[in-house]
N, C-alpha and C. Protein backbone atom coordinates (compact mmCIF):
# COMPACT_ATOMS: atom_id res chain seq x y z
N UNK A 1 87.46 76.63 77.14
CA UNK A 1 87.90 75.28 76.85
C UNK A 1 88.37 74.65 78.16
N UNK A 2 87.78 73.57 78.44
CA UNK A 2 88.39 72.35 79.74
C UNK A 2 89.92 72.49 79.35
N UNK A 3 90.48 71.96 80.80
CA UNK A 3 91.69 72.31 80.97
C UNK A 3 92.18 70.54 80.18
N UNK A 4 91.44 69.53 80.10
CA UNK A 4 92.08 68.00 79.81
C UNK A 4 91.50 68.28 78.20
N UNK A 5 90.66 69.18 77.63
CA UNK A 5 91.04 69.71 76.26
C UNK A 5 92.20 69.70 75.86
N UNK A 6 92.50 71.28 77.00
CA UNK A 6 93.69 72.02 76.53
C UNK A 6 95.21 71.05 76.78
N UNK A 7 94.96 70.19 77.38
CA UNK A 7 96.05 69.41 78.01
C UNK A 7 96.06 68.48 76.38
N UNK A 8 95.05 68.17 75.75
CA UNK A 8 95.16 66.86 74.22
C UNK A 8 95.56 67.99 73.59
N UNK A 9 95.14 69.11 73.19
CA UNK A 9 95.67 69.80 72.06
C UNK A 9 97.10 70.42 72.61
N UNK A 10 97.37 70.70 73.53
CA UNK A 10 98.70 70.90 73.67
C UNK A 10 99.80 69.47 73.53
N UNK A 11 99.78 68.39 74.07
CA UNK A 11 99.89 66.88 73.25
C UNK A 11 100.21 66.97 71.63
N UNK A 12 99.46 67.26 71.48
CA UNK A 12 99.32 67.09 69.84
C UNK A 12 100.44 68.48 68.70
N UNK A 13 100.14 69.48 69.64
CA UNK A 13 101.15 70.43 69.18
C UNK A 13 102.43 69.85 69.11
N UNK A 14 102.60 69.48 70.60
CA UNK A 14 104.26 69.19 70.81
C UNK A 14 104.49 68.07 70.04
N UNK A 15 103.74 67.11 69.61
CA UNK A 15 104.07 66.32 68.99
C UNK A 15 104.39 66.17 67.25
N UNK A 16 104.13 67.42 66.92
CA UNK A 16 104.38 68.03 65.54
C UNK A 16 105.23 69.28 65.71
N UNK A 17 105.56 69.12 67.25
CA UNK A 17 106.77 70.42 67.35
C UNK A 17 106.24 71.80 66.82
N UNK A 18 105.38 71.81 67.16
CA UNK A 18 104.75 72.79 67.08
C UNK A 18 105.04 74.06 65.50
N UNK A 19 105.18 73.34 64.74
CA UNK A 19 105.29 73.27 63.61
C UNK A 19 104.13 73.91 62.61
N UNK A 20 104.07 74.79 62.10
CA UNK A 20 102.85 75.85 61.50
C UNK A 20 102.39 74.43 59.97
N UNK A 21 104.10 74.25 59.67
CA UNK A 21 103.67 73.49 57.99
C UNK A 21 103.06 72.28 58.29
N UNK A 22 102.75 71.81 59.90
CA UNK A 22 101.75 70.58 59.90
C UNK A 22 100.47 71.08 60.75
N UNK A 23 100.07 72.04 60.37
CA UNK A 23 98.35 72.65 60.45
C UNK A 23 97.34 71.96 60.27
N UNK A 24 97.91 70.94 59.24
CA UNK A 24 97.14 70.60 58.32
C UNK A 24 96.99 69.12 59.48
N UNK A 25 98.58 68.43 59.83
CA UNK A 25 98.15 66.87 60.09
C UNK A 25 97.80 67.20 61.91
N UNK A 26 97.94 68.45 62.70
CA UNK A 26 97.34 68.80 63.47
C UNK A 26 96.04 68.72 63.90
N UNK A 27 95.54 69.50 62.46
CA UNK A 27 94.01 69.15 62.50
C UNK A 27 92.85 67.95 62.26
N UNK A 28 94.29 67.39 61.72
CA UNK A 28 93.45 65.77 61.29
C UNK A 28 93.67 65.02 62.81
N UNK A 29 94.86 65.38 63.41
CA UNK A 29 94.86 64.74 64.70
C UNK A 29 93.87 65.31 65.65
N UNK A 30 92.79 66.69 66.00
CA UNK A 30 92.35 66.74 66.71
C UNK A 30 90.82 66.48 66.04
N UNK A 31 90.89 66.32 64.60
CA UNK A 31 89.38 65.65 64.45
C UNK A 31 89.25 64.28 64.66
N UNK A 32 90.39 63.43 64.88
CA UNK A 32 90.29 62.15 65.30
C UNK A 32 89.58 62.03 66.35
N UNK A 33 90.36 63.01 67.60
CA UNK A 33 90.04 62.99 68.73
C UNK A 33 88.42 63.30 69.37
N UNK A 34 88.05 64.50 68.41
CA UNK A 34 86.39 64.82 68.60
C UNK A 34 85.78 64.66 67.74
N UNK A 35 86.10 64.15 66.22
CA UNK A 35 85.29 63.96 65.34
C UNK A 35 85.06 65.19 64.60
N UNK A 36 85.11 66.00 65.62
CA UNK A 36 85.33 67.14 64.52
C UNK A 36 85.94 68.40 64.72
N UNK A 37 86.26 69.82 64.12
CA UNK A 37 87.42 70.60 64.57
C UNK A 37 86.37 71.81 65.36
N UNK A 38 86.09 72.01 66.59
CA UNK A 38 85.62 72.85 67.55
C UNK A 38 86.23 74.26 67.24
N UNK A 39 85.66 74.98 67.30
CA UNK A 39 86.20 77.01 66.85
C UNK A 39 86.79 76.99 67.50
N UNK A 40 86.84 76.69 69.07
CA UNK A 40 87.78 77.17 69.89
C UNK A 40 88.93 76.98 69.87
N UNK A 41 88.88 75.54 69.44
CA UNK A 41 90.71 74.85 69.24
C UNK A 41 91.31 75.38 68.03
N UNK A 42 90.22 75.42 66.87
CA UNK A 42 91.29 76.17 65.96
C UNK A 42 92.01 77.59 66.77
N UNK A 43 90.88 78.21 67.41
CA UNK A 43 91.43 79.34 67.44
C UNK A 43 92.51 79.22 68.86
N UNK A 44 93.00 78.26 69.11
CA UNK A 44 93.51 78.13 70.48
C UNK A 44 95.30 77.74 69.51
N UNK A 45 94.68 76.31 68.67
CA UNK A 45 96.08 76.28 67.91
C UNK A 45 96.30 77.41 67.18
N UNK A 46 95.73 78.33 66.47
CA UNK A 46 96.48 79.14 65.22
C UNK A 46 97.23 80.27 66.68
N UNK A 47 96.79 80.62 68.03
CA UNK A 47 97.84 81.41 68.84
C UNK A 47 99.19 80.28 69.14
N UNK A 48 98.99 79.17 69.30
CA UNK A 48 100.25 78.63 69.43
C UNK A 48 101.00 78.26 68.54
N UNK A 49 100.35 78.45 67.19
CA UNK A 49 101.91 78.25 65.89
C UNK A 49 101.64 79.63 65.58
N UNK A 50 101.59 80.84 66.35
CA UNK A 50 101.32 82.37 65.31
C UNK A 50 100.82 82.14 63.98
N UNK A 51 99.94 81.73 63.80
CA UNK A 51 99.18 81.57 62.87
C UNK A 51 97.85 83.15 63.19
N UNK A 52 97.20 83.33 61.49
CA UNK A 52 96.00 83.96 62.29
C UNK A 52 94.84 83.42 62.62
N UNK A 53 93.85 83.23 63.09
CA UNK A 53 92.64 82.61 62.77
C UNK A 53 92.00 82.45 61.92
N UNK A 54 91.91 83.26 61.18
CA UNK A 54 91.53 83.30 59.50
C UNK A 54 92.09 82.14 58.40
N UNK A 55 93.60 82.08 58.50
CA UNK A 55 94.20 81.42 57.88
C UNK A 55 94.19 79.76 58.55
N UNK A 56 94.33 79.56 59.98
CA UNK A 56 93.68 78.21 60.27
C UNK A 56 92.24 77.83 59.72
N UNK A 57 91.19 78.52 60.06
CA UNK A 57 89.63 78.30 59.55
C UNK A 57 89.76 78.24 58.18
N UNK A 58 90.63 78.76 57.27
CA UNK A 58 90.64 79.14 55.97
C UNK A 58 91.01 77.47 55.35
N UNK A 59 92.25 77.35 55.85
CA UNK A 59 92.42 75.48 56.00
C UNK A 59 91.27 74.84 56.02
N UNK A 60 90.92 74.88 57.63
CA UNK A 60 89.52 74.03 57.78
C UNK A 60 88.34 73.90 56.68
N UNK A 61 88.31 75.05 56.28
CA UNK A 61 87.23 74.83 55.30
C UNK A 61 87.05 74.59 53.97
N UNK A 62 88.68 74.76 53.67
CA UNK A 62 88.89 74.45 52.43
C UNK A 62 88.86 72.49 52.23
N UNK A 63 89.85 71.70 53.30
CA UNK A 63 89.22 70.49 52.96
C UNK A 63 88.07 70.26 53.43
N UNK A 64 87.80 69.15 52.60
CA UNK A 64 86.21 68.83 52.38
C UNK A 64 86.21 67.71 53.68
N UNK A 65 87.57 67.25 53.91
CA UNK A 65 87.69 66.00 55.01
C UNK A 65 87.38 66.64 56.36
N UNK A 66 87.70 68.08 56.41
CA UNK A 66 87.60 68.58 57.81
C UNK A 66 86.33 69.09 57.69
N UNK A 67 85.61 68.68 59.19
CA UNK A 67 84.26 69.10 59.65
C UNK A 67 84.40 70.45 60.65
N UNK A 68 83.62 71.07 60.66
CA UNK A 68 83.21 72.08 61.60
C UNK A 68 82.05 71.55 62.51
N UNK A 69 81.51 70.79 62.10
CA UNK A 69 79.98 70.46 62.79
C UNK A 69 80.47 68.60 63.47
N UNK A 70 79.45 69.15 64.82
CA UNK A 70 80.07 67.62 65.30
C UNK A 70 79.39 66.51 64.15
N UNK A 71 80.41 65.47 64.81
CA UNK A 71 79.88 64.19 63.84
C UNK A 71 79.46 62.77 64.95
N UNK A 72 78.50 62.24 64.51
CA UNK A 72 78.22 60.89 65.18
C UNK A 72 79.54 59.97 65.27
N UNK A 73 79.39 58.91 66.50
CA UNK A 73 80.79 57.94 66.71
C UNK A 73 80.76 57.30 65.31
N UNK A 74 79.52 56.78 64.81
CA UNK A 74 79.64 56.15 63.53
C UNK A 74 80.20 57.33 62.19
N UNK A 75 80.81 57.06 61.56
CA UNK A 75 80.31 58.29 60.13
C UNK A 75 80.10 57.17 59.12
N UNK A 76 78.93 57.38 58.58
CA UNK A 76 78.89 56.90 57.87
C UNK A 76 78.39 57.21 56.05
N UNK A 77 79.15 56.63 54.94
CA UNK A 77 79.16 57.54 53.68
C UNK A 77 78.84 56.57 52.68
N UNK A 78 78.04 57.00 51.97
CA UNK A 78 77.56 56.28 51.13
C UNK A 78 77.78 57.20 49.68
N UNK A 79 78.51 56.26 48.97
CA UNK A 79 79.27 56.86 47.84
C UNK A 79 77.86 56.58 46.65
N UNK A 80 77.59 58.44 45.84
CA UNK A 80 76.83 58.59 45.05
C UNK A 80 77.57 58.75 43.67
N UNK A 81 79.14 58.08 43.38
CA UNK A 81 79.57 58.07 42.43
C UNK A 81 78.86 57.37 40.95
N UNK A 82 78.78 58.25 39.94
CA UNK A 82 78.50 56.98 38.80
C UNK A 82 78.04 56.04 39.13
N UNK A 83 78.99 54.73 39.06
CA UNK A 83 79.35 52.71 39.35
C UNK A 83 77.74 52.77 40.41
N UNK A 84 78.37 53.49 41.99
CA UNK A 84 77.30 53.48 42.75
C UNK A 84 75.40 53.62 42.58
N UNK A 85 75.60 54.91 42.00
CA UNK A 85 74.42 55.49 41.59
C UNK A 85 72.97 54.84 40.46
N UNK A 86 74.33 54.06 39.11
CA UNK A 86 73.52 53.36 38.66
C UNK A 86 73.40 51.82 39.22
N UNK A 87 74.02 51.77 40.41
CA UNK A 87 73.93 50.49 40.85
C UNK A 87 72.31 50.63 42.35
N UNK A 88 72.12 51.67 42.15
CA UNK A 88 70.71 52.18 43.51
C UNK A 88 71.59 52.55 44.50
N UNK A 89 72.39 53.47 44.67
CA UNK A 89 73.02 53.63 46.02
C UNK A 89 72.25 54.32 46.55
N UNK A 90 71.26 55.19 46.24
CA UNK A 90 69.76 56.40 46.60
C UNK A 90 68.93 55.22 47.36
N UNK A 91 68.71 54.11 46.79
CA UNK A 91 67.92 53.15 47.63
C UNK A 91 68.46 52.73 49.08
N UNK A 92 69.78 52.95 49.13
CA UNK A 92 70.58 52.18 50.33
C UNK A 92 70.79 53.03 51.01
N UNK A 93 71.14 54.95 50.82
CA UNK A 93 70.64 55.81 51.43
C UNK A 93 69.33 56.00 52.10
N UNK A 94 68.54 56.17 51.30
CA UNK A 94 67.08 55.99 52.09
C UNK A 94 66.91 55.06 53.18
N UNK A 95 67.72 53.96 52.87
CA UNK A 95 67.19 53.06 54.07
C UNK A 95 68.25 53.24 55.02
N UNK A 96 69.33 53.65 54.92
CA UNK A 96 70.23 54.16 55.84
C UNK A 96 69.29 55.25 56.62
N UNK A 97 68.56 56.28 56.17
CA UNK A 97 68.61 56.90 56.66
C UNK A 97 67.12 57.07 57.70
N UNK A 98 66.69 55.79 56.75
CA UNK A 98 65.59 55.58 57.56
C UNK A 98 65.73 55.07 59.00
N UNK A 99 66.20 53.99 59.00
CA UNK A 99 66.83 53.18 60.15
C UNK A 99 67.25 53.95 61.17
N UNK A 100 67.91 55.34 60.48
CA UNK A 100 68.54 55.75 61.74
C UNK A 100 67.28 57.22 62.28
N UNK A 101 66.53 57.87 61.36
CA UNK A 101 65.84 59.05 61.74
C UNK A 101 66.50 60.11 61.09
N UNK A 102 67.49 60.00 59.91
CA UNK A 102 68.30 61.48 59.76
C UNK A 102 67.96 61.76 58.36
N UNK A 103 68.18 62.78 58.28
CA UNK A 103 67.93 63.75 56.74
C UNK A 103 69.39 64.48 56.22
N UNK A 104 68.83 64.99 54.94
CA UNK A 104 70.05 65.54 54.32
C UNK A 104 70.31 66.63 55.37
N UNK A 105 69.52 67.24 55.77
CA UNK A 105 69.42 68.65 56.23
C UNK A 105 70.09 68.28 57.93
N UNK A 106 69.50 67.54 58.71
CA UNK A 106 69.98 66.34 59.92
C UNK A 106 70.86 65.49 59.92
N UNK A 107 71.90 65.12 59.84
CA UNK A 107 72.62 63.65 58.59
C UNK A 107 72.55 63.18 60.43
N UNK A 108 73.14 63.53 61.29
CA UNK A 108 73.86 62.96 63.16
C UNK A 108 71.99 63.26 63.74
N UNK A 109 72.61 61.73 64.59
CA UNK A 109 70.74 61.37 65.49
C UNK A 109 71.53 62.34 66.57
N UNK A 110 70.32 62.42 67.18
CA UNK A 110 70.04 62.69 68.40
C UNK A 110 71.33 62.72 69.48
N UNK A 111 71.10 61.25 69.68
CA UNK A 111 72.38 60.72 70.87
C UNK A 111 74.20 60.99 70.40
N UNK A 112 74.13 61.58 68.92
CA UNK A 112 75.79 61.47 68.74
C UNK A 112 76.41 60.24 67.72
N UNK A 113 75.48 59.17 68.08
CA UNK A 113 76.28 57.98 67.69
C UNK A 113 76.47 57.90 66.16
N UNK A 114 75.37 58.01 65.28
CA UNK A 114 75.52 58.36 63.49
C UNK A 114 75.27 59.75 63.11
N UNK A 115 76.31 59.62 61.85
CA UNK A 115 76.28 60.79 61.35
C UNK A 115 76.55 59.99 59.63
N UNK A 116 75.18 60.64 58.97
CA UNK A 116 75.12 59.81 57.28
C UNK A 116 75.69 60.62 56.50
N UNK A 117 76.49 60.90 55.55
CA UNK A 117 77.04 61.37 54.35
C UNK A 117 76.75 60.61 53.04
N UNK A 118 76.60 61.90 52.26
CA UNK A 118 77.01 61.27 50.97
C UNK A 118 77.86 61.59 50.32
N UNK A 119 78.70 61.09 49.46
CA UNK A 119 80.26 61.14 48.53
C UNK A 119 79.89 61.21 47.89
N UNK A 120 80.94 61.75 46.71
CA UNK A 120 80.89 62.00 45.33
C UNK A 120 81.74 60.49 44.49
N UNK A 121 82.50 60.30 45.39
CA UNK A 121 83.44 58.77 44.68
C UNK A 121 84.14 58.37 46.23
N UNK A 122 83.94 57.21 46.78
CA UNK A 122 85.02 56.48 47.72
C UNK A 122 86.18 55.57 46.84
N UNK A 123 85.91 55.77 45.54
CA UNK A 123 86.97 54.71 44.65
C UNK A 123 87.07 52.92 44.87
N UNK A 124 85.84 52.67 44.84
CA UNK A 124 85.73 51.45 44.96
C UNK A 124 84.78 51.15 44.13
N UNK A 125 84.71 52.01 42.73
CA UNK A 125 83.80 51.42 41.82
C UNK A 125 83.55 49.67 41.72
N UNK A 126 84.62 48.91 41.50
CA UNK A 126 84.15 48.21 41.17
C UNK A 126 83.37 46.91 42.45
N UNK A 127 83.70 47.55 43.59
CA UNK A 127 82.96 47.19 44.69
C UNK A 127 81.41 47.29 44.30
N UNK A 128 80.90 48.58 43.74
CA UNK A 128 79.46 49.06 43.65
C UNK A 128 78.36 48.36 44.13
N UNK A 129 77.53 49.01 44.83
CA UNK A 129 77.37 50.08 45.28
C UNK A 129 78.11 49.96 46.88
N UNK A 130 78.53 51.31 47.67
CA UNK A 130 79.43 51.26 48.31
C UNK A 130 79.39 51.85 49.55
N UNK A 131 79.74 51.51 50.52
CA UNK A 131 79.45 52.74 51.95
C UNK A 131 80.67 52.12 52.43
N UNK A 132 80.87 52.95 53.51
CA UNK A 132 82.00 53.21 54.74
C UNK A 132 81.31 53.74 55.91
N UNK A 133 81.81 52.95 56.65
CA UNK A 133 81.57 53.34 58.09
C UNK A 133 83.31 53.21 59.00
N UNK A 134 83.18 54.19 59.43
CA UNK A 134 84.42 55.22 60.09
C UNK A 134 85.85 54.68 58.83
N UNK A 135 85.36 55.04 57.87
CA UNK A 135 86.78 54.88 56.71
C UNK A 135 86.82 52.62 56.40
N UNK A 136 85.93 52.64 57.22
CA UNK A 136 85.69 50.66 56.49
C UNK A 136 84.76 50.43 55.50
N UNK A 137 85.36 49.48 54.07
CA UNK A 137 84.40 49.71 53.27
C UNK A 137 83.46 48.64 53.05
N UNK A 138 82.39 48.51 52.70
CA UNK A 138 81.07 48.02 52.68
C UNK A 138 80.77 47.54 51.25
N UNK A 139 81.10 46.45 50.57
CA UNK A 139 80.59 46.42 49.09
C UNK A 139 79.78 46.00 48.93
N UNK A 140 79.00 45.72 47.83
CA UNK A 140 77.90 45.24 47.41
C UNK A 140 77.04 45.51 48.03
N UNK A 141 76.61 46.70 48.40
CA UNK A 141 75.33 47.01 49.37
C UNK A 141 74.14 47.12 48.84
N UNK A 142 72.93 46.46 49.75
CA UNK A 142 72.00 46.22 49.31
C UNK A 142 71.09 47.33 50.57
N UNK A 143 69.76 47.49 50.20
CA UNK A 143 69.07 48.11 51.41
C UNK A 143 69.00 46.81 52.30
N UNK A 144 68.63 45.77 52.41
CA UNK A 144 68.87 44.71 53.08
C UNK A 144 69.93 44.95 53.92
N UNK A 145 71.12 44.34 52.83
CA UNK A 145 72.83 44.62 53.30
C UNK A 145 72.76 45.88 54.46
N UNK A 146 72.31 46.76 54.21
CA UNK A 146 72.72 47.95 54.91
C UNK A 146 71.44 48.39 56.35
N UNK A 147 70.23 47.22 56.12
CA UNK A 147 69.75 47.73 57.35
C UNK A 147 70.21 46.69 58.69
N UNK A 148 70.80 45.33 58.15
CA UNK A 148 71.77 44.21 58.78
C UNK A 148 73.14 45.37 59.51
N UNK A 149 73.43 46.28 58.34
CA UNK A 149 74.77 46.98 59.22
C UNK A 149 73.98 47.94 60.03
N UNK A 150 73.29 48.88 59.67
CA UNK A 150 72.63 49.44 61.10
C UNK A 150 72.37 48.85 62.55
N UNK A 151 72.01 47.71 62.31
CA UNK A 151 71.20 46.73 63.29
C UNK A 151 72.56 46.21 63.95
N UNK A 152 73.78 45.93 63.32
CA UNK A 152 74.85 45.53 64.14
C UNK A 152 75.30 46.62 64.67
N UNK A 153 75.46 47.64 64.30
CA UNK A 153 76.48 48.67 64.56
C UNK A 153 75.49 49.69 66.06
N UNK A 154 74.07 49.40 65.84
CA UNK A 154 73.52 49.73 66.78
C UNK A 154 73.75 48.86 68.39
N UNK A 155 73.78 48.15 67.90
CA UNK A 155 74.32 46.23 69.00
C UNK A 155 75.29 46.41 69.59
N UNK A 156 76.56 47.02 68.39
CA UNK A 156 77.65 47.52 69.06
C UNK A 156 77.55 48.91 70.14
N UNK A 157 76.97 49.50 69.45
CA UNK A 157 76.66 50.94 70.37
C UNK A 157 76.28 50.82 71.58
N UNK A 158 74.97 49.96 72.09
CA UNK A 158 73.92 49.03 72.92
C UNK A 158 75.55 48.67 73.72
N UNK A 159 76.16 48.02 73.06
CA UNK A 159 77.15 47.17 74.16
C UNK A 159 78.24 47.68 74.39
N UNK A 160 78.56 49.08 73.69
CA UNK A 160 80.02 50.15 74.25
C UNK A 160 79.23 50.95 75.36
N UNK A 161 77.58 51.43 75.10
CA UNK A 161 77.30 52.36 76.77
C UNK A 161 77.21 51.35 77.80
N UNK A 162 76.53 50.31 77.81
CA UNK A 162 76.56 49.12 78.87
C UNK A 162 78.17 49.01 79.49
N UNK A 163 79.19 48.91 78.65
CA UNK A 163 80.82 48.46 79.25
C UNK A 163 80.96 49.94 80.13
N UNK A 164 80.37 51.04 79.53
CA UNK A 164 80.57 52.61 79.85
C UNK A 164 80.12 52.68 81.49
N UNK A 165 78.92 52.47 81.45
CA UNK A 165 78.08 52.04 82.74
C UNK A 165 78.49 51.10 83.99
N UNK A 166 78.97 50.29 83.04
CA UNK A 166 79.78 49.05 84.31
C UNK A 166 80.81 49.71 85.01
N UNK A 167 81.79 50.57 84.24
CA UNK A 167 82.99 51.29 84.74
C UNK A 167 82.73 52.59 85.70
């Protein structure tokens, strides 16, 4: 592990005081940071709260919120609840996923930037049909609706490596 790793996850310890009973908001703080929870760091935090490794990973995998696998800057989720489902949310997937090149089996392109999910409920039935992109919600989505948000969110992407480049 890089030492300006080890320098954020040590940050983040001290800032929960290094505290075993916040494992949990630890790990939500270092999937903020990479999107998702890296083996190494678990196994780097469970030596600094004496934790075992087992029992950190055991966490990790039990919520469904924590990833093991990296995730694109975008995440994006398209809720296959009920409301959704009979509203075509399978149609607005497909074209999500067309737009971008990814599969169930693939959900994150190439470059990092998307990563597609599907939900079981985001609780915005009566939004239907429904997506989120990084936890923002999206109602009334149409395949239309949703190849307009690809096409921006790509624009945005296009114009965060350009600012990246200038610097």
């Amino acid at each position: 592990m890089e030492a300006k790793d080890q320098k954020v996850l040590d940050e983040i310890l001290e800032s929960h005081g290094y505290d075993q009973t916040a494992v949990i908001a630890i790990m939500q703080d270092i999937q903020k940071v990479y999107r998702y929870l890296p083996e190494e760091m678990l196994c780097y935090i469970a030596g600094k709260l004496h934790l075992s490794e087992a029992k950190v990973y055991g966490v990790a995998t039990f919520y469904e919120n924590f990833s093991l696998e990296p995730k694109g800057k975008y995440l994006i989720k398209i809720c296959d609840g009920t409301a959704c489902h009979v509203r075509k949310s399978s149609e607005i997937l497909d074209e999500i996923r067309g737009q971008l090149g990814v599969t169930a089996e693939k959900p994150t392109t190439d470059d990092m930037m998307f990563t597609v999910e599907t939900v079981s409920c985001l609780g915005a039935c009566g939004l239907a049909p429904v997506c989120t992109v990084n936890d923002v919600v999206h109602p009334a989505m149409t395949p239309e609706k949703a190849r307009d948000l690809i096409l921006e969110l790509k624009g945005e992407a296009k114009a965060g490596e350009e600012a990246a480049d200038e610097n």
